[in-house]
Protein backbone atom coordinates (compact mmCIF):
# COMPACT_ATOMS: atom_id res chain seq x y z
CA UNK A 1 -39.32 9.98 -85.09
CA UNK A 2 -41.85 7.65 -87.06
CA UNK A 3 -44.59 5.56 -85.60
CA UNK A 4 -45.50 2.10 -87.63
CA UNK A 5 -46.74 -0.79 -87.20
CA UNK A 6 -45.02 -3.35 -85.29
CA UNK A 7 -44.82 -6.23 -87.70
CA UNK A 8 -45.20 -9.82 -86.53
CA UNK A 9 -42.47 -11.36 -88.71
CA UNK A 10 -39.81 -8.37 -87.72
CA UNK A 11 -37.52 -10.14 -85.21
CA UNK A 12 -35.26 -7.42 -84.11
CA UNK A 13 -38.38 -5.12 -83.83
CA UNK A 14 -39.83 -7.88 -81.42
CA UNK A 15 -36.76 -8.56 -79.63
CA UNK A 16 -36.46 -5.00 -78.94
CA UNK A 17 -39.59 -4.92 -77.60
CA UNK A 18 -39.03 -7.20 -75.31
CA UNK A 19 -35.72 -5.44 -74.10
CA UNK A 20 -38.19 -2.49 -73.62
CA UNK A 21 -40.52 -4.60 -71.06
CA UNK A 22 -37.68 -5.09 -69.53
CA UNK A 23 -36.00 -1.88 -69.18
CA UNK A 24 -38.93 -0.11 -68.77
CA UNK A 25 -40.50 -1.74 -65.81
CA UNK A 26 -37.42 -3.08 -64.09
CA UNK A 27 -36.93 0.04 -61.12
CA UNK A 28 -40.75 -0.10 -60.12
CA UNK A 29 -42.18 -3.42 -61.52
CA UNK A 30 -39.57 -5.76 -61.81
CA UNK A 31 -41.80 -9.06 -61.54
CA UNK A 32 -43.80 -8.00 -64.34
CA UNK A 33 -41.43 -9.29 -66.84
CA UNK A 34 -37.76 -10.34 -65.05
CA UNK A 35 -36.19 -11.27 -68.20
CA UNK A 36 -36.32 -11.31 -72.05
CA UNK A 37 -37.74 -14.35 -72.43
CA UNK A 38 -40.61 -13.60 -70.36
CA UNK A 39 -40.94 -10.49 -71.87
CA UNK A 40 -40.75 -12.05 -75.79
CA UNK A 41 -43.77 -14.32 -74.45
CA UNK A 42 -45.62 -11.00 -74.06
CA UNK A 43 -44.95 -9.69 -76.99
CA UNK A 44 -45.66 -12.63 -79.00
CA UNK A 45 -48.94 -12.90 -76.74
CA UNK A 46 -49.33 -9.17 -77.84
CA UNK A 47 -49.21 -9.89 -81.67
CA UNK A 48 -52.05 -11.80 -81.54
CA UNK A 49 -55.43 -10.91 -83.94
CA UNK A 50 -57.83 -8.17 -82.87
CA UNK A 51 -54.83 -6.12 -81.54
CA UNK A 52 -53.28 -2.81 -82.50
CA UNK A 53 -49.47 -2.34 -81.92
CA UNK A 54 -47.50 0.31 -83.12
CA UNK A 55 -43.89 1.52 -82.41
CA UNK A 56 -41.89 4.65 -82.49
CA UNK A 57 -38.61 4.53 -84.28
CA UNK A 58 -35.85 6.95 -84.66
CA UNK A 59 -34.51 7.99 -87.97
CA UNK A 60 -32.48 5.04 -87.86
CA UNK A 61 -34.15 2.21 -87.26
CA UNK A 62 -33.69 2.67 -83.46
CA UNK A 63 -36.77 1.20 -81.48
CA UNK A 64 -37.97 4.04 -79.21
CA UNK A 65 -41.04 2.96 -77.81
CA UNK A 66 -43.90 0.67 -78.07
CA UNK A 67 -48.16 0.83 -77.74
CA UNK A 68 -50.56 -1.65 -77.96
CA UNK A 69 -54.24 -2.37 -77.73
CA UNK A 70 -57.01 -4.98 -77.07
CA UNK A 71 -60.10 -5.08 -78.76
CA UNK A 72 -62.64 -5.81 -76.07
CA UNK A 73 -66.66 -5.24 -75.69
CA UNK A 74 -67.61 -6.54 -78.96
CA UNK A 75 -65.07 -3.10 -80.15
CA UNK A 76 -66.86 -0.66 -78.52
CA UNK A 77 -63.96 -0.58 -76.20
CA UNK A 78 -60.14 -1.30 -76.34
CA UNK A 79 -57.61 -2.19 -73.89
CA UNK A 80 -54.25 -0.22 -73.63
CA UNK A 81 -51.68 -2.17 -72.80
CA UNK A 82 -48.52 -2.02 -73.00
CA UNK A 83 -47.23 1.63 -73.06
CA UNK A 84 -43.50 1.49 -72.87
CA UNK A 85 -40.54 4.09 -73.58
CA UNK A 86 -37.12 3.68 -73.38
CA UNK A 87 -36.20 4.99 -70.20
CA UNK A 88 -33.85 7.49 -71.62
CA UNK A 89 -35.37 8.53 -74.04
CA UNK A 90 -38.86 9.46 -71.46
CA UNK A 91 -40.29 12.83 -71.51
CA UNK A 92 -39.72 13.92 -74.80
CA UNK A 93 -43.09 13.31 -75.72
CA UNK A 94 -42.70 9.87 -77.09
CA UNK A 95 -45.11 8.81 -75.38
CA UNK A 96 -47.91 11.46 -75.70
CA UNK A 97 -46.91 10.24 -79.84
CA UNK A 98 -47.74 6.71 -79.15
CA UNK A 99 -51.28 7.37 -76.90
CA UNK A 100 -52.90 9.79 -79.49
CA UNK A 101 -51.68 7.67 -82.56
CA UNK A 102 -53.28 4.63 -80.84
CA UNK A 103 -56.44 6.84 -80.54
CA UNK A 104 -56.84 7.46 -83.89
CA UNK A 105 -56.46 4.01 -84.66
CA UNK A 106 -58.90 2.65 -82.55
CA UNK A 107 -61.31 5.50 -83.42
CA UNK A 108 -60.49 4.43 -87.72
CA UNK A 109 -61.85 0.93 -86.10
CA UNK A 110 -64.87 2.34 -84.54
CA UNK A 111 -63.82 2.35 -80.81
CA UNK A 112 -65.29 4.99 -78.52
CA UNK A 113 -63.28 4.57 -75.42
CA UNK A 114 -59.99 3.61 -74.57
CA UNK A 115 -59.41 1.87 -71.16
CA UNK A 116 -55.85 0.52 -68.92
CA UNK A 117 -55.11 -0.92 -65.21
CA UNK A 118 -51.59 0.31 -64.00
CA UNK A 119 -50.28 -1.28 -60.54
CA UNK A 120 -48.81 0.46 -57.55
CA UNK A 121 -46.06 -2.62 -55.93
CA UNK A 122 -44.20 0.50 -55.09
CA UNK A 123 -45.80 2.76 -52.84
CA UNK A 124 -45.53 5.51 -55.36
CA UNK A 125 -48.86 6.99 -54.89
CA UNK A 126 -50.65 7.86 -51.16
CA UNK A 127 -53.21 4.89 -51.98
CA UNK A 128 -50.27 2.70 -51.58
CA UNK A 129 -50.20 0.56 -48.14
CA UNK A 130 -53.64 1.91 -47.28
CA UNK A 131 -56.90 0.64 -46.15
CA UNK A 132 -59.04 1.92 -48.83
CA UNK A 133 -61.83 0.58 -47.36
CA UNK A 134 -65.10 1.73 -46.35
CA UNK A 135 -64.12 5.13 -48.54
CA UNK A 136 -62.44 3.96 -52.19
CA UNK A 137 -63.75 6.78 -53.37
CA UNK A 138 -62.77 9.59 -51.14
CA UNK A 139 -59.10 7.89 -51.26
CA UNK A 140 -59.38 8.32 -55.18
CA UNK A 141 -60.51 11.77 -55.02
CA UNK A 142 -57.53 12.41 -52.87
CA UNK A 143 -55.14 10.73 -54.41
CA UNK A 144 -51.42 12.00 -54.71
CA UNK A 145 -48.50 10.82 -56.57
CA UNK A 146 -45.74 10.69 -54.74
CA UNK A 147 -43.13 9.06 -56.90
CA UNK A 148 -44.14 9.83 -60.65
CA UNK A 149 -46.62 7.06 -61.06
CA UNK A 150 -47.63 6.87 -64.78
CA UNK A 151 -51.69 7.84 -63.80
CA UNK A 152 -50.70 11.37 -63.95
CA UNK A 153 -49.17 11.26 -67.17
CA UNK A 154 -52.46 9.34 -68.23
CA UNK A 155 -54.85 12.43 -66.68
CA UNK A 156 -52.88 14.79 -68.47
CA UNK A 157 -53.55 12.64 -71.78
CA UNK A 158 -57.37 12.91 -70.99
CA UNK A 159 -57.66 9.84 -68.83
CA UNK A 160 -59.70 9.77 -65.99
CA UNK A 161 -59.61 7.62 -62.38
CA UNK A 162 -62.88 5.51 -62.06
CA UNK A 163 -61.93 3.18 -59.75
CA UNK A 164 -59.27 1.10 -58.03
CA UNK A 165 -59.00 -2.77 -57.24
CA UNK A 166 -57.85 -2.57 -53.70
CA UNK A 167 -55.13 -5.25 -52.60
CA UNK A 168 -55.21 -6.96 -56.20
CA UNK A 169 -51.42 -6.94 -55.95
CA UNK A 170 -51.50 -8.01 -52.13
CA UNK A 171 -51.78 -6.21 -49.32
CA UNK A 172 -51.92 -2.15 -49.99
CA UNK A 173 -50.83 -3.34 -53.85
CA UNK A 174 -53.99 -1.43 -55.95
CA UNK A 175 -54.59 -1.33 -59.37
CA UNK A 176 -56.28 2.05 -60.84
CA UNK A 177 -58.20 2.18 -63.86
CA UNK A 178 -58.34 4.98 -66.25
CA UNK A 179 -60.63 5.56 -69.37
CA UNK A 180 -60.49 8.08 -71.89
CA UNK A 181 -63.94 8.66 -74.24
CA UNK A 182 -63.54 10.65 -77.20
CA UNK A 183 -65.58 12.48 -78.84
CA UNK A 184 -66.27 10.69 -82.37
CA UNK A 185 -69.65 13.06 -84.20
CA UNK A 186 -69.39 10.55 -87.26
CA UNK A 187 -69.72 7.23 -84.90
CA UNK A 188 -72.03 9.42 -82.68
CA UNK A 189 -74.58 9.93 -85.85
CA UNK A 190 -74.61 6.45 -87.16
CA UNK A 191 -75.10 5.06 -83.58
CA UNK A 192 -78.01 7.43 -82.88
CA UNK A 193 -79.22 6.56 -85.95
CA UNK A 194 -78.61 2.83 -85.91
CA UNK A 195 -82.27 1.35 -85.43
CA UNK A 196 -86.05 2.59 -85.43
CA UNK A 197 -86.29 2.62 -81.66
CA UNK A 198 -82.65 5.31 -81.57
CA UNK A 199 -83.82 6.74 -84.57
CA UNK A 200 -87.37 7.48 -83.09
CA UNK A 201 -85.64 9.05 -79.29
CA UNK A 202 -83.32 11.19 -81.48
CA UNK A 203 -85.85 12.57 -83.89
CA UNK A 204 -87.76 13.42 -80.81
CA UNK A 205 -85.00 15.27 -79.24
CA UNK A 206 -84.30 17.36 -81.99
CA UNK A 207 -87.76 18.30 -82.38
CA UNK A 208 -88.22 19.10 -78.70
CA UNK A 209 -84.66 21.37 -78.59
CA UNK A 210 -86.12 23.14 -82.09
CA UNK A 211 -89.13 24.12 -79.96
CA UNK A 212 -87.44 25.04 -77.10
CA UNK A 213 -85.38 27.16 -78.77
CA UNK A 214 -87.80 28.75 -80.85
CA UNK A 215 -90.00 29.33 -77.76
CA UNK A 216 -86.66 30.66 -75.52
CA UNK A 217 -85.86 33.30 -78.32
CA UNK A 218 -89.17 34.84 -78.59
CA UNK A 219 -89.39 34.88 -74.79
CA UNK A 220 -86.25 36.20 -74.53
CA UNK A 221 -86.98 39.25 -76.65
CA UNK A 222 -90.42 39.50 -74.85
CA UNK A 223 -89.00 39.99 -71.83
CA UNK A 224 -85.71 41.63 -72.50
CA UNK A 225 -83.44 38.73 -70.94
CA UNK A 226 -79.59 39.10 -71.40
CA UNK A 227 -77.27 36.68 -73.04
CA UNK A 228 -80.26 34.46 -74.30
CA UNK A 229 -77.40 32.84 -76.53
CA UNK A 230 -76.89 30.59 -73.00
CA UNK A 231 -79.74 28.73 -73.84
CA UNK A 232 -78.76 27.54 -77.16
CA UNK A 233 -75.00 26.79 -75.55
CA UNK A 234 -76.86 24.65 -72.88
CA UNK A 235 -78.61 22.96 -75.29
CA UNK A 236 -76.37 22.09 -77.54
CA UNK A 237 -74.06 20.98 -74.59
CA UNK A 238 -75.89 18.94 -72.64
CA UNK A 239 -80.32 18.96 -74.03
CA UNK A 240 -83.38 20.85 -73.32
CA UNK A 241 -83.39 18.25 -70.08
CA UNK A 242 -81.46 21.32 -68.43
CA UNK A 243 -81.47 24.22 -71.14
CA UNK A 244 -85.54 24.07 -70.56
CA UNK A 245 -85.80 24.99 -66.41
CA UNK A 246 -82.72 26.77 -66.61
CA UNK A 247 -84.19 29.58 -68.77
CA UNK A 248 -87.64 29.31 -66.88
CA UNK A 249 -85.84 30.07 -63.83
CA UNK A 250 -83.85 33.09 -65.58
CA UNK A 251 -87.31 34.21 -66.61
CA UNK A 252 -89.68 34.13 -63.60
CA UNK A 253 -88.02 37.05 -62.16
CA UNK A 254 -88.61 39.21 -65.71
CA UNK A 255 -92.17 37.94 -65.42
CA UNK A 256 -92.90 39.21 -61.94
CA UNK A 257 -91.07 43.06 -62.75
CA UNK A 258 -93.39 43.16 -65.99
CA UNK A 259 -96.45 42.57 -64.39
């Protein structure tokens, strides 16, 4: 299997794109595109500039799946859509392919998150047909899939829930969206970087967690505390913000037994 790019001038590459749309979404969402030339109208719409598309084809030529993406929020963010495999060709990790090759490309790009709606016309999930309302979010956290929707396939990707649009499809019809943020250090350094006023806030947090740390070690030794490396790991992960009272906590206790 190869992924490319789908190429705007390829016709049978388009049309069988279009047969995908089709195939793909006919048993649960067979509005979305009824026929061909509905679906050719997407993919044409799809080929537009600022968009990524890419394709996975067999050794011989044989279109086996197709990925696309948006650029949206000035590229800080992209839109997935459409993810389609042929249907008997699913679970063989086509798919997986396509998401984490479109990932890389929108990360070459500069894009930190990635970001797609997917419907539920077909009471496949247990958010289907219910009144979401006053408690979207305790329905989310519960949320089961009852008839493989695609969100699960998306979690186990790395994409998480953040919210629904209740009845945006009519009447117990939700869309979910799911987002996915990686982890870029090279983007995450130029960005902190970018201007005096970041540059100033990040030179000041690495000058605060150098102290802190400095401080936590000798303390540590001072007063005998076990697995001091914790302190570094909580810095590191998430700032002196919680490293900092963490350890003072730890070391009240030592402080009290050594007076």
């Amino acid at each position: 299997m190869h992924i490319i790019d789908l190429p705007g001038d390829d016709q049978e590459l388009i049309q069988g794109a279009a047969i995908l749309l089709v195939k793909g979404f006919k048993e649960h969402w067979p509005n979305a595109w009824p026929d061909v030339d509905a679906a050719l109208g997407e993919v044409r719409r799809c080929l537009g500039p600022g968009r990524i598309n890419r394709v996975a084809v067999d050794d011989d030529g044989t279109l086996l799946g197709w990925i696309g993406a948006s650029r949206e929020y000035q590229g800080h963010a992209w839109e997935l859509h459409p993810l389609v495999v042929h249907p008997d060709r699913q679970e063989q990790g086509i798919g997986r392919a396509l998401v984490a090759d479109l990932e890389a490309r929108v990360r070459e790009r500069g894009g930190n998150t990635l970001y797609l709606g997917t419907d539920d016309e077909d009471r496949m999930t247990s958010l289907s047909g219910v009144d979401l309302y006053p408690d979207v979010a305790g329905h989310i956290a519960r949320i089961r899939n009852l008839r493989r929707h695609p969100y699960q396939f998306y979690q186990k990707q790395g994409y998480t829930i953040v919210g629904v649009i209740p009845d945006a499809n009519g009447p117990g019809k939700f869309v979910s969206f799911l987002v996915e943020n990686s982890l870029d250090l090279g983007l995450l350094f130029s960005q902190l970087f970018a201007n005096n006023i970041s540059t100033f806030f990040a030179v000041d947090l690495v000058i605060t967690a150098i102290v802190f740390l400095v401080f936590a070690v000798r303390e540590a030794g001072r007063y005998r505390m076990r697995n001091w490396w914790l302190y570094i790991v909580a810095t590191a992960a998430v700032g002196p913000s919680f490293a900092f009272p963490l350890f003072l906590y730890f070391r009240e206790p030592r402080m009290e037994r050594s007076q």
